[in-house]
N, C-alpha and C. Protein backbone atom coordinates (compact mmCIF):
# COMPACT_ATOMS: atom_id res chain seq x y z
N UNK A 1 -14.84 -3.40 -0.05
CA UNK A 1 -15.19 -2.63 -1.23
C UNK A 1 -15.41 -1.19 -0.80
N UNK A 2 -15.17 -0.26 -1.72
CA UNK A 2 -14.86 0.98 -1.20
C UNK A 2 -16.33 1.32 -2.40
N UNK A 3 -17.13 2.35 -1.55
CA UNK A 3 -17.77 3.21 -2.41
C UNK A 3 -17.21 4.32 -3.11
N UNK A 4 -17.72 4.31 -4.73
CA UNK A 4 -16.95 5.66 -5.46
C UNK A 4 -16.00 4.89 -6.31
N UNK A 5 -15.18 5.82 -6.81
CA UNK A 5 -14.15 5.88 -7.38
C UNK A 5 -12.95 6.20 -7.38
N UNK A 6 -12.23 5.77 -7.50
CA UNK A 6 -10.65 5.56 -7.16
C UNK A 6 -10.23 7.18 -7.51
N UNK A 7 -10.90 7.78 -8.52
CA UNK A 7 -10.11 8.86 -8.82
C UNK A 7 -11.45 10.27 -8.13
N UNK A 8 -12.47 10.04 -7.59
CA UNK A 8 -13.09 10.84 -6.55
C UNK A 8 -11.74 10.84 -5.55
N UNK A 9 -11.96 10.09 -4.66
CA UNK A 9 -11.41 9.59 -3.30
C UNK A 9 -9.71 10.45 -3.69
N UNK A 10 -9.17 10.28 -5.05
CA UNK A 10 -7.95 10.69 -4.62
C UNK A 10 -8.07 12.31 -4.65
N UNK A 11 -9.01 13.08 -5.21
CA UNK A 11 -9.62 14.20 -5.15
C UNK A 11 -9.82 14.93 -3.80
N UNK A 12 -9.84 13.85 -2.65
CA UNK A 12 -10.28 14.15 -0.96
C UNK A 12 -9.00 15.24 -0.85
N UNK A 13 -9.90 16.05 0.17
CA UNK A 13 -8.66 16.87 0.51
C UNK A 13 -8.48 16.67 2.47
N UNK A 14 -9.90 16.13 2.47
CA UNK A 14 -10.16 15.51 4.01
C UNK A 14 -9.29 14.35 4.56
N UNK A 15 -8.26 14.53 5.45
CA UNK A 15 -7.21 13.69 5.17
C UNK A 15 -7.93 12.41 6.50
N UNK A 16 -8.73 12.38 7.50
CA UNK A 16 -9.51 11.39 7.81
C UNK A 16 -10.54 10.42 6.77
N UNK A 17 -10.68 11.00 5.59
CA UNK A 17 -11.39 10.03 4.66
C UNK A 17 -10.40 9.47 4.32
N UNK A 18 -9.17 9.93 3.87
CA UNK A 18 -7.98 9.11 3.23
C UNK A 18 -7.24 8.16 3.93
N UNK A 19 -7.20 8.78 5.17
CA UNK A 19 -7.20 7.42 6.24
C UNK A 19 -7.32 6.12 6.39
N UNK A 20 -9.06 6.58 5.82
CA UNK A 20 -9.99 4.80 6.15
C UNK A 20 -8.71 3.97 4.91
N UNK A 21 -8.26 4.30 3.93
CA UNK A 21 -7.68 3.84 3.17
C UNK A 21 -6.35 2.94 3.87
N UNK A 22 -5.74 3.26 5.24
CA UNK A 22 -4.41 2.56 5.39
C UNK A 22 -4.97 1.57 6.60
N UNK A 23 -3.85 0.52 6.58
CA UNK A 23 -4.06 -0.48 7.08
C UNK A 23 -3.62 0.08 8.59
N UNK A 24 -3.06 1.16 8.90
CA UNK A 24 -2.84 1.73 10.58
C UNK A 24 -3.13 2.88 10.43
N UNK A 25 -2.80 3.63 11.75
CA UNK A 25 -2.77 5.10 12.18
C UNK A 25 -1.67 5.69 11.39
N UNK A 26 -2.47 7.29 10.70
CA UNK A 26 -1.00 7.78 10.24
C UNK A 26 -0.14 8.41 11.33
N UNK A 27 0.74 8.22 10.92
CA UNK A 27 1.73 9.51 11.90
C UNK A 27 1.74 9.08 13.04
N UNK A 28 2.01 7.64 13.41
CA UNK A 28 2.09 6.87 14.78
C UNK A 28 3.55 6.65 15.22
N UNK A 29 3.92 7.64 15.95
CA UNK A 29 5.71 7.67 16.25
C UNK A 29 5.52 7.06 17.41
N UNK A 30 4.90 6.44 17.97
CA UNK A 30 5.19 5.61 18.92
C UNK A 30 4.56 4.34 18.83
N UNK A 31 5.42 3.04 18.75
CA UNK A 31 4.97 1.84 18.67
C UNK A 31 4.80 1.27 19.89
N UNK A 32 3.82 -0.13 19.85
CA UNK A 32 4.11 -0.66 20.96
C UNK A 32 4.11 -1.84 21.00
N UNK A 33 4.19 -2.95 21.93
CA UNK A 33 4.86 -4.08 21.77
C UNK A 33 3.71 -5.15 20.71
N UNK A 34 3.11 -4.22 20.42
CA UNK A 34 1.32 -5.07 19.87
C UNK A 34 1.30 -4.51 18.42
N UNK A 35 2.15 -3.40 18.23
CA UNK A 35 1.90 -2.94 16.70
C UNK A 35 2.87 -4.29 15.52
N UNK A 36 2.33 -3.92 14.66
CA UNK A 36 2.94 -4.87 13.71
C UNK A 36 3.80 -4.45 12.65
N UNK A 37 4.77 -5.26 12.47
CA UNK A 37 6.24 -5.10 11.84
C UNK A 37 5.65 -4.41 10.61
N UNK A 38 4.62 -5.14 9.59
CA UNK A 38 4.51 -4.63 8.26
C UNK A 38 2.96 -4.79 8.09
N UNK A 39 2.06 -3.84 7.76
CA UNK A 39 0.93 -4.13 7.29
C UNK A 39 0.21 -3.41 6.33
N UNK A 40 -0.26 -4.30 5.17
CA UNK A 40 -0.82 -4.00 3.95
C UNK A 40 -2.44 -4.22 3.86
N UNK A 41 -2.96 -2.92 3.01
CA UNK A 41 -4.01 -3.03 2.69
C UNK A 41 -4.70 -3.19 1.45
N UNK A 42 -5.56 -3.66 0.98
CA UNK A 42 -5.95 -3.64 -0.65
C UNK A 42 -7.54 -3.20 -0.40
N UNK A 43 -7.66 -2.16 -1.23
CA UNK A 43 -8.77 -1.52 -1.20
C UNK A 43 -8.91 -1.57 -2.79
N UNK A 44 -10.45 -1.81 -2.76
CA UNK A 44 -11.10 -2.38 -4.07
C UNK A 44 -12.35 -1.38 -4.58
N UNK A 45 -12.38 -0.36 -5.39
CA UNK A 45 -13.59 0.66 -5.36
C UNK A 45 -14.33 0.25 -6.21
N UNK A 46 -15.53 0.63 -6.55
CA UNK A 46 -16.75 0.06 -7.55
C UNK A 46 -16.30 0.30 -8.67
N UNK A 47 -15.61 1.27 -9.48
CA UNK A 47 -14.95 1.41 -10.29
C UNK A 47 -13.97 0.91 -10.89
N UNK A 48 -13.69 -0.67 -10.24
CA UNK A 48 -12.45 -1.86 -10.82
C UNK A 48 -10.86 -0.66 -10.20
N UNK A 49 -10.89 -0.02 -9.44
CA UNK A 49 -9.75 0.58 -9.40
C UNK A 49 -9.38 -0.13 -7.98
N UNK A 50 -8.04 0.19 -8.21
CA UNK A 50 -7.51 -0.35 -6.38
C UNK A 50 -6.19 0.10 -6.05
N UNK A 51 -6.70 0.38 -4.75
CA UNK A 51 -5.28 1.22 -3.97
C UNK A 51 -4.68 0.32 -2.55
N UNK A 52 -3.65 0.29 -3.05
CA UNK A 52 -2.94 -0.86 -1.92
C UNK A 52 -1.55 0.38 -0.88
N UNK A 53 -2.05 0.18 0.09
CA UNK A 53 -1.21 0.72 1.34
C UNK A 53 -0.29 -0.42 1.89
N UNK A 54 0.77 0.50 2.18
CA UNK A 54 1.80 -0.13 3.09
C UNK A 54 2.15 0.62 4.15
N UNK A 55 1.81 0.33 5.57
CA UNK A 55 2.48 0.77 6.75
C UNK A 55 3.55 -0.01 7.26
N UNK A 56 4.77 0.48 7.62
CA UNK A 56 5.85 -0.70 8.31
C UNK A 56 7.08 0.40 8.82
N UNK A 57 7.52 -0.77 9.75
CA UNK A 57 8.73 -0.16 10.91
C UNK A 57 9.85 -0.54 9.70
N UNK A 58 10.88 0.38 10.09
CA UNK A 58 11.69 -0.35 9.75
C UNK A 58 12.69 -1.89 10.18
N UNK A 59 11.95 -2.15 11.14
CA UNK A 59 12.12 -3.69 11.68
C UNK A 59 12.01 -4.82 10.64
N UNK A 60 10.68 -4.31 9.61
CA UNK A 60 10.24 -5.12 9.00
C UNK A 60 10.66 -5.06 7.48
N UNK A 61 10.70 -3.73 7.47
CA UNK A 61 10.77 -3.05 5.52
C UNK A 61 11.59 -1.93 5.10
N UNK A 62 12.08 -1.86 4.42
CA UNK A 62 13.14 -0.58 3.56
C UNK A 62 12.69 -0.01 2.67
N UNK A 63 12.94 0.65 1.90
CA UNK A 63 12.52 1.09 0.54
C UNK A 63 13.14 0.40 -0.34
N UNK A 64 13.84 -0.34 -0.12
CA UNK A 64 14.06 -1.45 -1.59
C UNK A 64 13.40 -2.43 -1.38
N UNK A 65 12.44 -2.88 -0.50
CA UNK A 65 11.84 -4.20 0.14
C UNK A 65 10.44 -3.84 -0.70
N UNK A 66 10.34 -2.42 0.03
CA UNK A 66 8.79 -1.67 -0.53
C UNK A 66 8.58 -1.67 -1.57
N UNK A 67 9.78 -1.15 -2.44
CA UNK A 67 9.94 -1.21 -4.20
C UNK A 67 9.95 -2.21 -5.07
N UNK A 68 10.22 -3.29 -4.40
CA UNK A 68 10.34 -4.96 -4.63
C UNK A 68 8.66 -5.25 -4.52
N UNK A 69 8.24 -4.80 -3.54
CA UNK A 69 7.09 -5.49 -3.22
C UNK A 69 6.24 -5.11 -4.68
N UNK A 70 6.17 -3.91 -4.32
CA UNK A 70 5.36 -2.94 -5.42
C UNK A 70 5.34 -3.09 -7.16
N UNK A 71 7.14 -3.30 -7.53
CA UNK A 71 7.02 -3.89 -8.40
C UNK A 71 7.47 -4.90 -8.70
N UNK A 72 6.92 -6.11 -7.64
CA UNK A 72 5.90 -7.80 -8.03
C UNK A 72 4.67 -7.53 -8.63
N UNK A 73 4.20 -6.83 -7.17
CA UNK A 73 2.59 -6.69 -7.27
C UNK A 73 2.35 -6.19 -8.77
N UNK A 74 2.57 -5.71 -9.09
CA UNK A 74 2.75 -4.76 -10.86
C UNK A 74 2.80 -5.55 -11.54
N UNK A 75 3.68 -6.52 -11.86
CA UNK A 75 3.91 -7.18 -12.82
C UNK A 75 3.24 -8.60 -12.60
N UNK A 76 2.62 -9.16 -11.27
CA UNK A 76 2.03 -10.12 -11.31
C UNK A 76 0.76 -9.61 -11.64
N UNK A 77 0.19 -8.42 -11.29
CA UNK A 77 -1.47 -8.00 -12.28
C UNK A 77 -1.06 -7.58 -13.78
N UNK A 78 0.02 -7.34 -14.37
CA UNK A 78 -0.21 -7.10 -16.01
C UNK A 78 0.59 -8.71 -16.74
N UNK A 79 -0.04 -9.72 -15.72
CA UNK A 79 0.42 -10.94 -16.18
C UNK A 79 1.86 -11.53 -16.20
N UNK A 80 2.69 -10.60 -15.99
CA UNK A 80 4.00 -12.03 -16.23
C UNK A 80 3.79 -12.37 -15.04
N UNK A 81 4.87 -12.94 -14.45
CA UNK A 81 5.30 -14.21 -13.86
C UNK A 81 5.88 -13.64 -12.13
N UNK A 82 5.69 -12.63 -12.29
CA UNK A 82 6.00 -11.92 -11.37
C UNK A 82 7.17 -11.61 -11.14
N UNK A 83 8.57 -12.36 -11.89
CA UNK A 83 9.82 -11.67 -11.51
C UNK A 83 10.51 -10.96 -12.13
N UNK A 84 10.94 -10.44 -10.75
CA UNK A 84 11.58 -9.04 -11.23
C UNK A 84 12.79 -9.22 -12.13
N UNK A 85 12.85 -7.69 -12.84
CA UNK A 85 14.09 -8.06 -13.53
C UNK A 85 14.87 -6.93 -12.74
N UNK A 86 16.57 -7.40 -12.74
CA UNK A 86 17.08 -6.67 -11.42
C UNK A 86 18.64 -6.16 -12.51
N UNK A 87 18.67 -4.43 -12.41
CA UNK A 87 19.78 -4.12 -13.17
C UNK A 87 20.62 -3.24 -12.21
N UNK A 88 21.63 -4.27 -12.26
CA UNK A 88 22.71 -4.33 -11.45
C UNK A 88 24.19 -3.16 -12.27
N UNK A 89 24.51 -1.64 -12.16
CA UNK A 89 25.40 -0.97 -12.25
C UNK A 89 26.53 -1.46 -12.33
């Protein structure tokens, strides 16, 4: 649980407070055999608000993987069923 409010915190201009928010180090260009492929965080503030991080290699994730993820997560909290609808050009 995060003290405050979701929309204080995004107000920070202190980019070590915004930090505590991700599940790794920012700006870590060097991995090592111990870091992990994909890791997510869910942060929950007193204010019912919540901010979910994603750190990942590309070993693990893309931006269509990320965008997939993101909107599940979306649509499984405003209730449907969670699947996506996918429009194919």
């Amino acid at each position: 649980m995060v003290k405050g409010c979701l929309a204080n915190c995004m107000e920070q201009t202190v980019l070590e407070s915004l930090n505590q928010l991700l599940p790794c180090q920012s700006f870590c260009s060097i991995p090592t055999s111990t870091s992990p492929h994909i890791a997510i965080q869910v942060n929950t503030f007193d204010c019912v608000g919540i901010a979910i991080a994603l750190c990942g290699s590309h070993k693990g994730v893309d931006a269509i993987t990320v965008s997939a993820f993101f909107k599940s997560w979306a649509a499984f909290n405003r209730g449907s069923n969670g699947e996506l609808q996918t429009h194919i050009c």
